[in-house]
C-alpha atoms as a PDB file:
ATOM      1  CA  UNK A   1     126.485 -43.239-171.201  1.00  0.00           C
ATOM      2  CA  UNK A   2     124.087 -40.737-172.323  1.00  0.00           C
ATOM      3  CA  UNK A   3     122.682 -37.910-169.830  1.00  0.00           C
ATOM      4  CA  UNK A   4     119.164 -37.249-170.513  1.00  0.00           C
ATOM      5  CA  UNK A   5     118.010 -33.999-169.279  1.00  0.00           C
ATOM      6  CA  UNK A   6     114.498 -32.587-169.387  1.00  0.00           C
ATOM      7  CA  UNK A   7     114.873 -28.831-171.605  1.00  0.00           C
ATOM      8  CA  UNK A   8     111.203 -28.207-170.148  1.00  0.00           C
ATOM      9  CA  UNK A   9     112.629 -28.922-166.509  1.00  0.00           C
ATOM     10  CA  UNK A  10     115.729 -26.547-167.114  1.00  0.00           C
ATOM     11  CA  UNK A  11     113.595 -24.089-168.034  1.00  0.00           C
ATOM     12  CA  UNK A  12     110.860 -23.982-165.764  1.00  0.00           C
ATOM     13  CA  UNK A  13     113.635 -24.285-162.981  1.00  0.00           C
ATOM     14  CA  UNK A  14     115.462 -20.932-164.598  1.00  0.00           C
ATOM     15  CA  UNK A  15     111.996 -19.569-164.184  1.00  0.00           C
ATOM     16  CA  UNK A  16     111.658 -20.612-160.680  1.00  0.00           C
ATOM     17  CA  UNK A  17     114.928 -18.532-159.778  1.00  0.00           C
ATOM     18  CA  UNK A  18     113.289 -15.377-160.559  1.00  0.00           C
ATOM     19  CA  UNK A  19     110.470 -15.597-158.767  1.00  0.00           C
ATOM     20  CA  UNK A  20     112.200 -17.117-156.398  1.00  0.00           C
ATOM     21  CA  UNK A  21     114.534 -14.053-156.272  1.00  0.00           C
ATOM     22  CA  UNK A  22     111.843 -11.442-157.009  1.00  0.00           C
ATOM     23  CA  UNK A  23     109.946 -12.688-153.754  1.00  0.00           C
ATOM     24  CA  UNK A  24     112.708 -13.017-151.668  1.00  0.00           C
ATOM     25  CA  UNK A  25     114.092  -9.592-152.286  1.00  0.00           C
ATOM     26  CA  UNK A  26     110.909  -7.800-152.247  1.00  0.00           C
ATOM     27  CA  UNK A  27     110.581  -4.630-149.711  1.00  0.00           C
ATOM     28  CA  UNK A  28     108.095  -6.811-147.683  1.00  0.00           C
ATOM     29  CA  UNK A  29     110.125 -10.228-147.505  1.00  0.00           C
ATOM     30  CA  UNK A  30     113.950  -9.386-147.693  1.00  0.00           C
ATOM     31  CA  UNK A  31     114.540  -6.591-150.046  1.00  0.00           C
ATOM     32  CA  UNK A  32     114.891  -4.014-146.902  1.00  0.00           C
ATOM     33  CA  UNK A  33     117.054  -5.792-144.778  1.00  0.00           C
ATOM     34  CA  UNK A  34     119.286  -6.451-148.143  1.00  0.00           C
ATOM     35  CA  UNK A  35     119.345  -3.562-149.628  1.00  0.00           C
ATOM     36  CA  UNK A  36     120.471  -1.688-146.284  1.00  0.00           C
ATOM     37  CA  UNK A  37     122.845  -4.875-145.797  1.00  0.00           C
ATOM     38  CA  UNK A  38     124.459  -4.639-149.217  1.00  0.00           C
ATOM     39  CA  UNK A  39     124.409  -0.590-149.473  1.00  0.00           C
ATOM     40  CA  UNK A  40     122.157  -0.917-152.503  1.00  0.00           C
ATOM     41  CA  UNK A  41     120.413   2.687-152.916  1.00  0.00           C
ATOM     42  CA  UNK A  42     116.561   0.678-154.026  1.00  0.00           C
ATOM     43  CA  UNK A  43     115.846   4.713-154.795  1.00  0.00           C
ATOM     44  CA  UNK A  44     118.323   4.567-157.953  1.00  0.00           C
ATOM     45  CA  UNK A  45     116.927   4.544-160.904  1.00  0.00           C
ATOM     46  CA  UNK A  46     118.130   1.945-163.360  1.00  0.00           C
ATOM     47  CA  UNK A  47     117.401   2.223-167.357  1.00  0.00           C
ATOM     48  CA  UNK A  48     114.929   0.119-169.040  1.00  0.00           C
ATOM     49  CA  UNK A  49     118.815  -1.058-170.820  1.00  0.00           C
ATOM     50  CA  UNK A  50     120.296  -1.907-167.884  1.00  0.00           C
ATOM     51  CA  UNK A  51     117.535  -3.365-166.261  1.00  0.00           C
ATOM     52  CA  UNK A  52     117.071  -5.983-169.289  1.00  0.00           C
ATOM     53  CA  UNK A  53     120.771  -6.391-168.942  1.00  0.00           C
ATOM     54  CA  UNK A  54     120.676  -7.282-165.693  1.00  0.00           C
ATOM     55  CA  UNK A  55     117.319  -9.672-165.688  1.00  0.00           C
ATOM     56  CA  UNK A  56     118.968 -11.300-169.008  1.00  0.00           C
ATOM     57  CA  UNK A  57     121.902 -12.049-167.505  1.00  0.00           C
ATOM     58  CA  UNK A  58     120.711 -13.196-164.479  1.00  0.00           C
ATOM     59  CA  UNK A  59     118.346 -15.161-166.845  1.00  0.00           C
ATOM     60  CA  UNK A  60     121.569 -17.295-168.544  1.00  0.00           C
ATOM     61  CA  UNK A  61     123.436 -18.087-165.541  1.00  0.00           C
ATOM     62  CA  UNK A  62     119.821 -19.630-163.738  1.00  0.00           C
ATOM     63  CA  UNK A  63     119.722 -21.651-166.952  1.00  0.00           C
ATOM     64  CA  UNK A  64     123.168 -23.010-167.027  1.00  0.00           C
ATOM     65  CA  UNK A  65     122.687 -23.792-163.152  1.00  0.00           C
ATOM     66  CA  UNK A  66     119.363 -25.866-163.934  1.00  0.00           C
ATOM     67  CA  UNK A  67     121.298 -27.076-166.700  1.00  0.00           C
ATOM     68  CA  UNK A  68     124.090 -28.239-164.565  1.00  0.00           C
ATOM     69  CA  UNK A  69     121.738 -29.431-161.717  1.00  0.00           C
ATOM     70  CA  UNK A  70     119.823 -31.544-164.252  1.00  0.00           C
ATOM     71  CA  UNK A  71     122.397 -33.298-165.661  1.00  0.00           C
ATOM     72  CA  UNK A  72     124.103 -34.022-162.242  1.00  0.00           C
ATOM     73  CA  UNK A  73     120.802 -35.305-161.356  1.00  0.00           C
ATOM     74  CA  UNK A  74     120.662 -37.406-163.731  1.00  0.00           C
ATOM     75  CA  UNK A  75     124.087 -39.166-162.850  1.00  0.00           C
ATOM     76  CA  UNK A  76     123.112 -39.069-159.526  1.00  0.00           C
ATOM     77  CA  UNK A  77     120.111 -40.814-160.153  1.00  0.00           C
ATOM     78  CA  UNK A  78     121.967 -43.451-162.448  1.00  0.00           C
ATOM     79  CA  UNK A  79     124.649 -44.163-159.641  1.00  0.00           C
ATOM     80  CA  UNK A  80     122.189 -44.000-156.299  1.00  0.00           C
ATOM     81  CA  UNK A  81     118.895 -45.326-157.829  1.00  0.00           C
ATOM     82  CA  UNK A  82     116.679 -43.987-155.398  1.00  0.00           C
ATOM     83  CA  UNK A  83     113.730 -42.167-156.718  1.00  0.00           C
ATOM     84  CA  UNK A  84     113.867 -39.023-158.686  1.00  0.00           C
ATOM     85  CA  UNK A  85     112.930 -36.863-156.921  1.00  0.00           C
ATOM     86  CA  UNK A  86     115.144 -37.845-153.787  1.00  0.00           C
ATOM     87  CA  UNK A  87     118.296 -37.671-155.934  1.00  0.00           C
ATOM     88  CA  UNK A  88     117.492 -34.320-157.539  1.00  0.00           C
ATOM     89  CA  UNK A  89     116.988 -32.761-154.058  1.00  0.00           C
ATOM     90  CA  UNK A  90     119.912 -34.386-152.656  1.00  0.00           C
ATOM     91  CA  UNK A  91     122.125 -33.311-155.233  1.00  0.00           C
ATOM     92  CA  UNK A  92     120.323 -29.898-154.949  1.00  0.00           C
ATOM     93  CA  UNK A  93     121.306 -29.523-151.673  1.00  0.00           C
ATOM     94  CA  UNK A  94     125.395 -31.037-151.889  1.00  0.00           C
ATOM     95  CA  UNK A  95     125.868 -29.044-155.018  1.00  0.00           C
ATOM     96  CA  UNK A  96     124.576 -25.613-152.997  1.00  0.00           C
ATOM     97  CA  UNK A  97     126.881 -27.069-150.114  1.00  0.00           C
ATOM     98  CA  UNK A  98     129.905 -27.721-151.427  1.00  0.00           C
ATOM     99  CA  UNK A  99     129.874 -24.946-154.264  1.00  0.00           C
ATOM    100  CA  UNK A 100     127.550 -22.245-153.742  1.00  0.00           C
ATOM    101  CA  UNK A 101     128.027 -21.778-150.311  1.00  0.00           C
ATOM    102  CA  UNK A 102     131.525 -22.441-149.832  1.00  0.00           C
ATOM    103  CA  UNK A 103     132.147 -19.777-152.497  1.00  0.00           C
ATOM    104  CA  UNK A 104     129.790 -17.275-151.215  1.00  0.00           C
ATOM    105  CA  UNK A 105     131.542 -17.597-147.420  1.00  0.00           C
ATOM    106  CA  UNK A 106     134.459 -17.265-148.457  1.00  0.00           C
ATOM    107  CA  UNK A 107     133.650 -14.180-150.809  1.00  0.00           C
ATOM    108  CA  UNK A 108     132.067 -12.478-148.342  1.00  0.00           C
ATOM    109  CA  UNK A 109     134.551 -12.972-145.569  1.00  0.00           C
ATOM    110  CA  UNK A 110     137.458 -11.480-147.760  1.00  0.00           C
ATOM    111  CA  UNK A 111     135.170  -8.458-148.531  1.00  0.00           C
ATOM    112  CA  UNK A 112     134.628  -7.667-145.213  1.00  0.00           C
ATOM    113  CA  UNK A 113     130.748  -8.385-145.482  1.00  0.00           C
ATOM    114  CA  UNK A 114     128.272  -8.541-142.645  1.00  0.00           C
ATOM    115  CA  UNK A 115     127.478 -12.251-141.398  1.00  0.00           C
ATOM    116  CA  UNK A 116     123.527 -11.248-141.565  1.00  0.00           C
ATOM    117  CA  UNK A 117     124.096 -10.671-145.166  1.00  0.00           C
ATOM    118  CA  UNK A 118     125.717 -13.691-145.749  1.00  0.00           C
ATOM    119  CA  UNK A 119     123.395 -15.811-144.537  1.00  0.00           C
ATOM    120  CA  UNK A 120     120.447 -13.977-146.285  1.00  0.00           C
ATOM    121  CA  UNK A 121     122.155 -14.803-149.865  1.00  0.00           C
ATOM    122  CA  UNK A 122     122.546 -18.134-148.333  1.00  0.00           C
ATOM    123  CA  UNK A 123     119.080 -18.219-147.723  1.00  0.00           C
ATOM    124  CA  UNK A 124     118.010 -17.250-151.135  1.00  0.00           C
ATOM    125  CA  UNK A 125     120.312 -19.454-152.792  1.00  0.00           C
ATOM    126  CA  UNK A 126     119.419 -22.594-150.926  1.00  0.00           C
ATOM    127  CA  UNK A 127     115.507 -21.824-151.790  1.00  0.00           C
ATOM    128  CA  UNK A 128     116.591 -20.841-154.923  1.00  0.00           C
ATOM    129  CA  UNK A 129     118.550 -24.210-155.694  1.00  0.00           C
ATOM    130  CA  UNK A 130     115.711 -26.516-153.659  1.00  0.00           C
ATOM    131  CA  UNK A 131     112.962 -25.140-155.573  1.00  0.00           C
ATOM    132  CA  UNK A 132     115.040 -26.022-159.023  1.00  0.00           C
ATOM    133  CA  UNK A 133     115.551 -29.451-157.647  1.00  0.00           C
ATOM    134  CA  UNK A 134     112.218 -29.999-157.220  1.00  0.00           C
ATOM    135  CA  UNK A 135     110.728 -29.219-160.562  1.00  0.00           C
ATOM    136  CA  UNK A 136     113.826 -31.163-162.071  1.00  0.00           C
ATOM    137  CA  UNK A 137     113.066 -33.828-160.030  1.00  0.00           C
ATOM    138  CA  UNK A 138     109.258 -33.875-160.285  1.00  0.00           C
ATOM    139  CA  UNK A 139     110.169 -33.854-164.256  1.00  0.00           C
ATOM    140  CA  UNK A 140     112.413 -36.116-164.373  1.00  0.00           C
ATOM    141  CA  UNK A 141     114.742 -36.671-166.859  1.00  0.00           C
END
């Protein structure tokens, strides 16, 4: 079987993570609360080199997780047959579930971190994923 995935979905849904990320950590959503949460000094000043480093790389891994959620869709959507749209937000949701949370619990509990912070990262991850699902699914493959 081929997978078909939509490039133009992939990367419109890497797109969606960072302003889904630069909304929910601004100073006037999240980005207070976080940044006392986390210990992150927002005062710091960060080069334009690490800055680009940092948005880059956060760039690649949104695109391999589109990627990844696109192409699950798309078996998801040849084994379920529902529309879509329901199967890209369904596996949306199970993939942030079973992987991203799981992972980020059981990070955080090992490093000690506060159960407010968890569930803000939780939070921005589930929008974060959703949102991808939806433009993937609205796409379609």
């Amino acid at each position: 079987m081929d997978v078909s995935v939509n490039y133009w979905a992939v990367l419109l849904a890497a797109v969606s993570s960072m302003v889904v990320g630069s909304i929910w950590y601004a100073n006037g959503v999240f980005g207070n609360t976080w940044s006392k949460l986390a210990h992150v000094d927002m005062t710091k000043k960060v080069s334009g080199g690490q800055m680009a480093t940092m948005l880059g790389l956060t760039f690649v891994a949104s695109l391999v997780t589109a990627y990844v959620l696109a192409h699950v869709t798309f078996l998801s959507n040849q084994f379920f047959a529902n529309s879509y749209m329901q199967d890209a937000l369904s596996t949306a949701f199970w993939l942030w579930l079973g992987f991203t949370a799981a992972r980020i619990l059981t990070h955080d509990l090992f490093e000690g971190r506060r159960k407010k912070l968890t569930l803000l990262t939780w939070g921005n991850e589930l929008v974060t994923i959703m949102v991808m699902g939806l433009i993937i699914g609205l796409m379609g493959a």
